[in-house]
C-alpha atoms as a PDB file:
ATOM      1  CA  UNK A   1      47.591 108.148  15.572  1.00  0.00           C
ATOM      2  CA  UNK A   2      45.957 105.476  13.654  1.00  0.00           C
ATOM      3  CA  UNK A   3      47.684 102.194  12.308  1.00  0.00           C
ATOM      4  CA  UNK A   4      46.311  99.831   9.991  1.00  0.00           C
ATOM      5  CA  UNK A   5      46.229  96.409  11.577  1.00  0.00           C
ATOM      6  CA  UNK A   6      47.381  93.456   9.444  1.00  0.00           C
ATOM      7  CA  UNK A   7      50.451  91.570   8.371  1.00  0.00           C
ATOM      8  CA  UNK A   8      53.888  92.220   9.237  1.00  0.00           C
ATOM      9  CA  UNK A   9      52.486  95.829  11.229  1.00  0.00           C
ATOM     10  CA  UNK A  10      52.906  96.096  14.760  1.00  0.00           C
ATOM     11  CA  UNK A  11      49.965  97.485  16.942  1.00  0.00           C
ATOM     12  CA  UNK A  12      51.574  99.648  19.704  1.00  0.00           C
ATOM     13  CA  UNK A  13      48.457  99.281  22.190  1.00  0.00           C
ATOM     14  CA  UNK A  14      48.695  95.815  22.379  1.00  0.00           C
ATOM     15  CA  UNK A  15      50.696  93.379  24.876  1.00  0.00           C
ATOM     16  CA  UNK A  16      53.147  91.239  21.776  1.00  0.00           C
ATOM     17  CA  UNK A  17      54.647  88.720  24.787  1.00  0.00           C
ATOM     18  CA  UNK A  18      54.346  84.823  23.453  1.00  0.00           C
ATOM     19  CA  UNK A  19      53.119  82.655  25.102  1.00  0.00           C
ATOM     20  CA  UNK A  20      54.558  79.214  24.941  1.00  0.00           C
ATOM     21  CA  UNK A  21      54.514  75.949  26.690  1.00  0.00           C
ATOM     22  CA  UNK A  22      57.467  75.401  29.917  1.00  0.00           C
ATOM     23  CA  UNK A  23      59.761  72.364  29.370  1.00  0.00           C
ATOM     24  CA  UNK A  24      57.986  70.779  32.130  1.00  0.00           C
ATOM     25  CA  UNK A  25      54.979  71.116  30.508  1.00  0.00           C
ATOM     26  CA  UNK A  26      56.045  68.847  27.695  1.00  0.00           C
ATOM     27  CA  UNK A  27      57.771  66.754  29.185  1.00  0.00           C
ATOM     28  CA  UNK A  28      54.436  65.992  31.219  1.00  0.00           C
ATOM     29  CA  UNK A  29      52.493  65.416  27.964  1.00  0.00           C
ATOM     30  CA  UNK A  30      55.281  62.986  26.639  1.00  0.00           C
ATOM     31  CA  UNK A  31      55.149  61.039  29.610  1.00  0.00           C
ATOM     32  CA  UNK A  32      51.366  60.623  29.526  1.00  0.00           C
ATOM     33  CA  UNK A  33      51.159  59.724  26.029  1.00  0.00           C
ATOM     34  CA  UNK A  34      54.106  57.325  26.784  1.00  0.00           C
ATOM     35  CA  UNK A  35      51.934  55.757  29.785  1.00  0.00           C
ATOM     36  CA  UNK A  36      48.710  55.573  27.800  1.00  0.00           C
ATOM     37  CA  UNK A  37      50.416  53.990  24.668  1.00  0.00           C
ATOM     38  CA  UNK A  38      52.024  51.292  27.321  1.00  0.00           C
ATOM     39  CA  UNK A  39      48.666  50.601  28.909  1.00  0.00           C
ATOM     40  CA  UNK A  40      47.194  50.244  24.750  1.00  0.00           C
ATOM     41  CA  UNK A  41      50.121  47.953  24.376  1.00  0.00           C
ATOM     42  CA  UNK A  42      49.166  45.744  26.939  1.00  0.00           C
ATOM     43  CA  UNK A  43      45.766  45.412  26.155  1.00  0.00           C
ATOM     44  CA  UNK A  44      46.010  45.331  22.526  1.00  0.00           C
ATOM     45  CA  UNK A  45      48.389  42.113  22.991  1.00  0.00           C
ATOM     46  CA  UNK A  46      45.867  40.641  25.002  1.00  0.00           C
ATOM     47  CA  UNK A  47      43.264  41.248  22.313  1.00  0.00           C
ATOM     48  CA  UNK A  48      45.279  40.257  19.855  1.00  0.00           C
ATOM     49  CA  UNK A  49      45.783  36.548  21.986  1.00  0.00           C
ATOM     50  CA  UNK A  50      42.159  36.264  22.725  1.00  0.00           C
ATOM     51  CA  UNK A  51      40.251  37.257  19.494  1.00  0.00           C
ATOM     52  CA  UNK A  52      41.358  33.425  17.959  1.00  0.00           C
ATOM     53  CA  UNK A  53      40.195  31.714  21.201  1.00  0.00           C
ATOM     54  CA  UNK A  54      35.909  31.325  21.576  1.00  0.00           C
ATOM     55  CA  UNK A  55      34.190  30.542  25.126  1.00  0.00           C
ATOM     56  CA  UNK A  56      33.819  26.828  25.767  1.00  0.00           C
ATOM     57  CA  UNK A  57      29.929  26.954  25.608  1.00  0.00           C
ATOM     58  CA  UNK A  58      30.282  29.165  22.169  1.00  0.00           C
ATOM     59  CA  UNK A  59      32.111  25.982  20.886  1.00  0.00           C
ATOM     60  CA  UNK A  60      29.294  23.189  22.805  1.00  0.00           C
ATOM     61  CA  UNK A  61      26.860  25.614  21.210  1.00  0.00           C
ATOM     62  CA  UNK A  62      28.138  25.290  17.867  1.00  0.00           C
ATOM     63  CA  UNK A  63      28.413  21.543  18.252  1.00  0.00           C
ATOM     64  CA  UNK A  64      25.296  20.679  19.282  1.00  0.00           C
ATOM     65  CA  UNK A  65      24.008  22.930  16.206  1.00  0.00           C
ATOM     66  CA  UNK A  66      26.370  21.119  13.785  1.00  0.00           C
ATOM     67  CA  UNK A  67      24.982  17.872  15.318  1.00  0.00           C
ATOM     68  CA  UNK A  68      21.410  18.765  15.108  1.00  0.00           C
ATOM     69  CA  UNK A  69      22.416  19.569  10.805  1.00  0.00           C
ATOM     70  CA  UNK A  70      24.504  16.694  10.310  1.00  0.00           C
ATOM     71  CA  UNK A  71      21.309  14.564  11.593  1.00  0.00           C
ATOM     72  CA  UNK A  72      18.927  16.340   9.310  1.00  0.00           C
ATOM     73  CA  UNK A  73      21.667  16.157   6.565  1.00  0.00           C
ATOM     74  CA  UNK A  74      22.643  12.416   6.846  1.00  0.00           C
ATOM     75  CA  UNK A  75      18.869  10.930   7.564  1.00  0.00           C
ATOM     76  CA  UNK A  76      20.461   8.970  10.108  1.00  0.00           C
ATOM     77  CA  UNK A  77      21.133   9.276  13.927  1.00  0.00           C
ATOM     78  CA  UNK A  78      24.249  11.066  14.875  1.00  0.00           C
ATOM     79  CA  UNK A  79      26.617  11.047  17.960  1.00  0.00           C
ATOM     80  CA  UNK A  80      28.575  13.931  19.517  1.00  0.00           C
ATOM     81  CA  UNK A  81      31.276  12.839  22.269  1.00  0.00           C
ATOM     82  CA  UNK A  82      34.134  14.969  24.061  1.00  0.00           C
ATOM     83  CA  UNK A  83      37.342  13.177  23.273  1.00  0.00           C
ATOM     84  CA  UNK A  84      39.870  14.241  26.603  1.00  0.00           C
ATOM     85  CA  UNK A  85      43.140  13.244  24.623  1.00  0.00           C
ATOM     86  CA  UNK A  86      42.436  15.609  21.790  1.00  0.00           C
ATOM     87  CA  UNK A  87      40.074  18.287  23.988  1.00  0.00           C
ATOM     88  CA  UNK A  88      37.868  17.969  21.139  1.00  0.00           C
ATOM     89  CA  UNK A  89      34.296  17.666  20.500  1.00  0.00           C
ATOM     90  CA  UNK A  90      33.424  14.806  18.045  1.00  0.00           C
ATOM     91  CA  UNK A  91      30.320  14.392  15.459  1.00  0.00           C
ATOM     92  CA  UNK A  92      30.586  11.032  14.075  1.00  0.00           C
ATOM     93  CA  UNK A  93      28.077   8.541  12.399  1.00  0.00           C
ATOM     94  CA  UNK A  94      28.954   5.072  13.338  1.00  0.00           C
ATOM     95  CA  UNK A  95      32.246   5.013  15.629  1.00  0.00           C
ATOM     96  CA  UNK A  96      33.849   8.525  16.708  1.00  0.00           C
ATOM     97  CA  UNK A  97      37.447   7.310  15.017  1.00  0.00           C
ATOM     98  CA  UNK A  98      35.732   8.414  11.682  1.00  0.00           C
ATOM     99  CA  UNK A  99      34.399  11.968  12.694  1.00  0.00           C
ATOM    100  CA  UNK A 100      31.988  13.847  10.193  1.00  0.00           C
ATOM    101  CA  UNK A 101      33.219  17.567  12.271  1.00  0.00           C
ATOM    102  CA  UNK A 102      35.608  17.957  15.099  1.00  0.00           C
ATOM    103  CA  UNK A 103      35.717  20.932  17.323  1.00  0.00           C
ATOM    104  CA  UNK A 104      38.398  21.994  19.145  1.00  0.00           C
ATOM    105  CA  UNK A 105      38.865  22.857  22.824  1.00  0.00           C
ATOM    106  CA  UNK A 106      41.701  24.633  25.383  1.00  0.00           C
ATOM    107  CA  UNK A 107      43.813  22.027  27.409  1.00  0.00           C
ATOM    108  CA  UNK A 108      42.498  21.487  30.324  1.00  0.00           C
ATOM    109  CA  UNK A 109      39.001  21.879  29.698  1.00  0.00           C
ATOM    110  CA  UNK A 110      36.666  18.407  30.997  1.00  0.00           C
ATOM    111  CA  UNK A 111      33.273  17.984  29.372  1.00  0.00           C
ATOM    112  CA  UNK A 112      30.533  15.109  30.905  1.00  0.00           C
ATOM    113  CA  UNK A 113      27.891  14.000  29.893  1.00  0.00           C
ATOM    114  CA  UNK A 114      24.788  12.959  32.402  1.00  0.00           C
ATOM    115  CA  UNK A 115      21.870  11.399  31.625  1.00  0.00           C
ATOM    116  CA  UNK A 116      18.484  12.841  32.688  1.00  0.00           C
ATOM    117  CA  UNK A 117      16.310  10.099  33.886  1.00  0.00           C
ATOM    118  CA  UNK A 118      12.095  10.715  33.406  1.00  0.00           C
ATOM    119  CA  UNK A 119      10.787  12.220  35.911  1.00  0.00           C
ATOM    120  CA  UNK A 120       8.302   9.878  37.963  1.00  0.00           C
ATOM    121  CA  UNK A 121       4.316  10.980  38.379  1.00  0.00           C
ATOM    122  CA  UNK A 122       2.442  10.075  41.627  1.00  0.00           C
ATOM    123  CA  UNK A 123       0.285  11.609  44.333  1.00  0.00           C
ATOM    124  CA  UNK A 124      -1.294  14.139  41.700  1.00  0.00           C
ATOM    125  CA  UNK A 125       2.476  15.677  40.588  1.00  0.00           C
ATOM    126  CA  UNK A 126       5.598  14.649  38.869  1.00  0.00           C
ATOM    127  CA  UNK A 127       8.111  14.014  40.837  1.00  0.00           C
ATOM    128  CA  UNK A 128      12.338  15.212  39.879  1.00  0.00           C
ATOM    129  CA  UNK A 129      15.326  12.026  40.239  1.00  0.00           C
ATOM    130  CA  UNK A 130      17.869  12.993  42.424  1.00  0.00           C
ATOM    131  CA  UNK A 131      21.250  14.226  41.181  1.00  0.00           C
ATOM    132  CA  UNK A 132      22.452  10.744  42.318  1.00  0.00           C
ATOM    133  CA  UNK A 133      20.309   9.388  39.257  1.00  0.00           C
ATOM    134  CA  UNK A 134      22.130  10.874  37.024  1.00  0.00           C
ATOM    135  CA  UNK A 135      24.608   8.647  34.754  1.00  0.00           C
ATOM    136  CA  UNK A 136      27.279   9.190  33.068  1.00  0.00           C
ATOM    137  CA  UNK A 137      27.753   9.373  29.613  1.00  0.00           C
ATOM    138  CA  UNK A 138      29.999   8.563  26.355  1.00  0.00           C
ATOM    139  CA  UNK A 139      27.931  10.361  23.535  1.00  0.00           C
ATOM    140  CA  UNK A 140      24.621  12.672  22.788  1.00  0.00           C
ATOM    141  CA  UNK A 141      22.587  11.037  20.557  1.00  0.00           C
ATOM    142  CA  UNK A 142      20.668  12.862  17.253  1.00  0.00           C
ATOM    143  CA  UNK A 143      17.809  11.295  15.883  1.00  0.00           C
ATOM    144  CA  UNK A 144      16.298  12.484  12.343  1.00  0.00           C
ATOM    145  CA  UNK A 145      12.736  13.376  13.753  1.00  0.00           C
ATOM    146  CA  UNK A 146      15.027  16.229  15.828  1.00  0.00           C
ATOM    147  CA  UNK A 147      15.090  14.435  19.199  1.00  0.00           C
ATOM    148  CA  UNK A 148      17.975  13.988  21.151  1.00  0.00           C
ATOM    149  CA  UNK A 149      19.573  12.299  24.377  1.00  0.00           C
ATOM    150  CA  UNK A 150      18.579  14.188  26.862  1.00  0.00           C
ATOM    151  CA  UNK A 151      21.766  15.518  28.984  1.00  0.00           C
ATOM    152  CA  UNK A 152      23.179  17.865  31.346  1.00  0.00           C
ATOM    153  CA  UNK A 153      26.570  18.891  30.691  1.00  0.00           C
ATOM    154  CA  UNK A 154      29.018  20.129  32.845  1.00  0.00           C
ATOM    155  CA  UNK A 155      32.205  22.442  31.433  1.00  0.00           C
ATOM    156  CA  UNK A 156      34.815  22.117  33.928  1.00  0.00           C
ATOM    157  CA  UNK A 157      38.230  24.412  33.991  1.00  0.00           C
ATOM    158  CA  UNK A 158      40.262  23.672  37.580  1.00  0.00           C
ATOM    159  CA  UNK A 159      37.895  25.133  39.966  1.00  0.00           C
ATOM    160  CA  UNK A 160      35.426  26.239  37.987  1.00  0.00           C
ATOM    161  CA  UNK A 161      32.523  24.072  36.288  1.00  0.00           C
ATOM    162  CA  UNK A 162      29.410  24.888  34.539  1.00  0.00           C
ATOM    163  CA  UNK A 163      26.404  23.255  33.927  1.00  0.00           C
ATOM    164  CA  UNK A 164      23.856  23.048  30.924  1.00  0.00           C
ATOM    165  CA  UNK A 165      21.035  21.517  29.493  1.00  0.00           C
ATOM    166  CA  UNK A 166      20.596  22.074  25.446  1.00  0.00           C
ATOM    167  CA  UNK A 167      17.089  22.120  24.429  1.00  0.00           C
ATOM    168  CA  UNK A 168      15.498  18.901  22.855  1.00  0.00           C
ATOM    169  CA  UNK A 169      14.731  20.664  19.450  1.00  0.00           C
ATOM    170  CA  UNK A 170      16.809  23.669  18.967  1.00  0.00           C
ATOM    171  CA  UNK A 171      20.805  24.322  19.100  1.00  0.00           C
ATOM    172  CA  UNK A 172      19.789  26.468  22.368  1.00  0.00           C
ATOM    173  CA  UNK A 173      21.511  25.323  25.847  1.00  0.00           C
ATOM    174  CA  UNK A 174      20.292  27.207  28.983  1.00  0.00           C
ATOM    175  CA  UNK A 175      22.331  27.122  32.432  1.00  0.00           C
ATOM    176  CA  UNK A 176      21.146  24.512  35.054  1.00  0.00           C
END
């Protein structure tokens, strides 16, 4: 006996049970989506916190570019300075109560500012001042011909510090 298969006809040779997914089963499912969305939660709040907040040396880096342009801009030496009370960087002129471009740090960050003495030449090589040679310092100066103060600068956060020298003519700072 032949049937024609199709639509609304039932084929008699053929096992009709459904198949379906248990309770359990869903239940399951719903639970892991639930977890997963929690974990997305979480992290997405995070996220959400961080993506206003840049990196300390992001920020140095930008300063010491904006220096480096307000020098070349104003045909005039310019000073940057880290200003504790505020946790700001400060590009100023001629006194760092009338800044030019202030950038803004986290609480609790420190910045300093040490001199690099020249190094000294004798016996055929040049020779590197100790660490104890180093002085502290107020403010980085720009010059118009694209020179600068040479520094190191150490970021400090509790614990943790970081140290870097920004290159003489370019916005670039490598770790030390």
């Amino acid at each position: 006996m032949k049937m024609k298969l199709g639509i609304g006809v039932r084929n008699e040779g053929i096992n009709n049970s459904k198949k379906a997914f248990t309770i359990l089963e869903v239940l399951m499912v719903i639970a892991l989506i639930g977890l997963v969305a929690g974990l997305f939660a979480v992290n997405f709040d995070v996220l959400l916190r961080s993506i206003g907040k840049k990196r300390p040396e992001k920020i140095l880096y930008n300063a010491l570019c904006e220096a480096r342009y307000q020098t070349i801009q104003q045909h005039a030496p310019v000073y940057l300075t880290f200003d504790k009370n505020q946790s700001a960087f400060i590009i100023f002129k001629e006194q760092p109560s009338k800044p030019i471009v202030q950038f803004s740090l986290e609480a609790g960050i420190d910045i300093i500012f040490e001199s690099v003495p020249p190094n000294t030449y004798g016996g055929g090589q040049f020779k590197t001042q100790p660490a104890s040679a180093h002085e502290k310092l107020e403010k980085i100066a720009f010059f118009p011909d694209g020179s600068s103060t040479p520094v190191i600068i150490t970021l400090s956060e509790g614990n943790f510090s970081l140290k870097f020298k920004p290159d003489i003519l370019s916005c670039g700072i490598t770790s030390v």
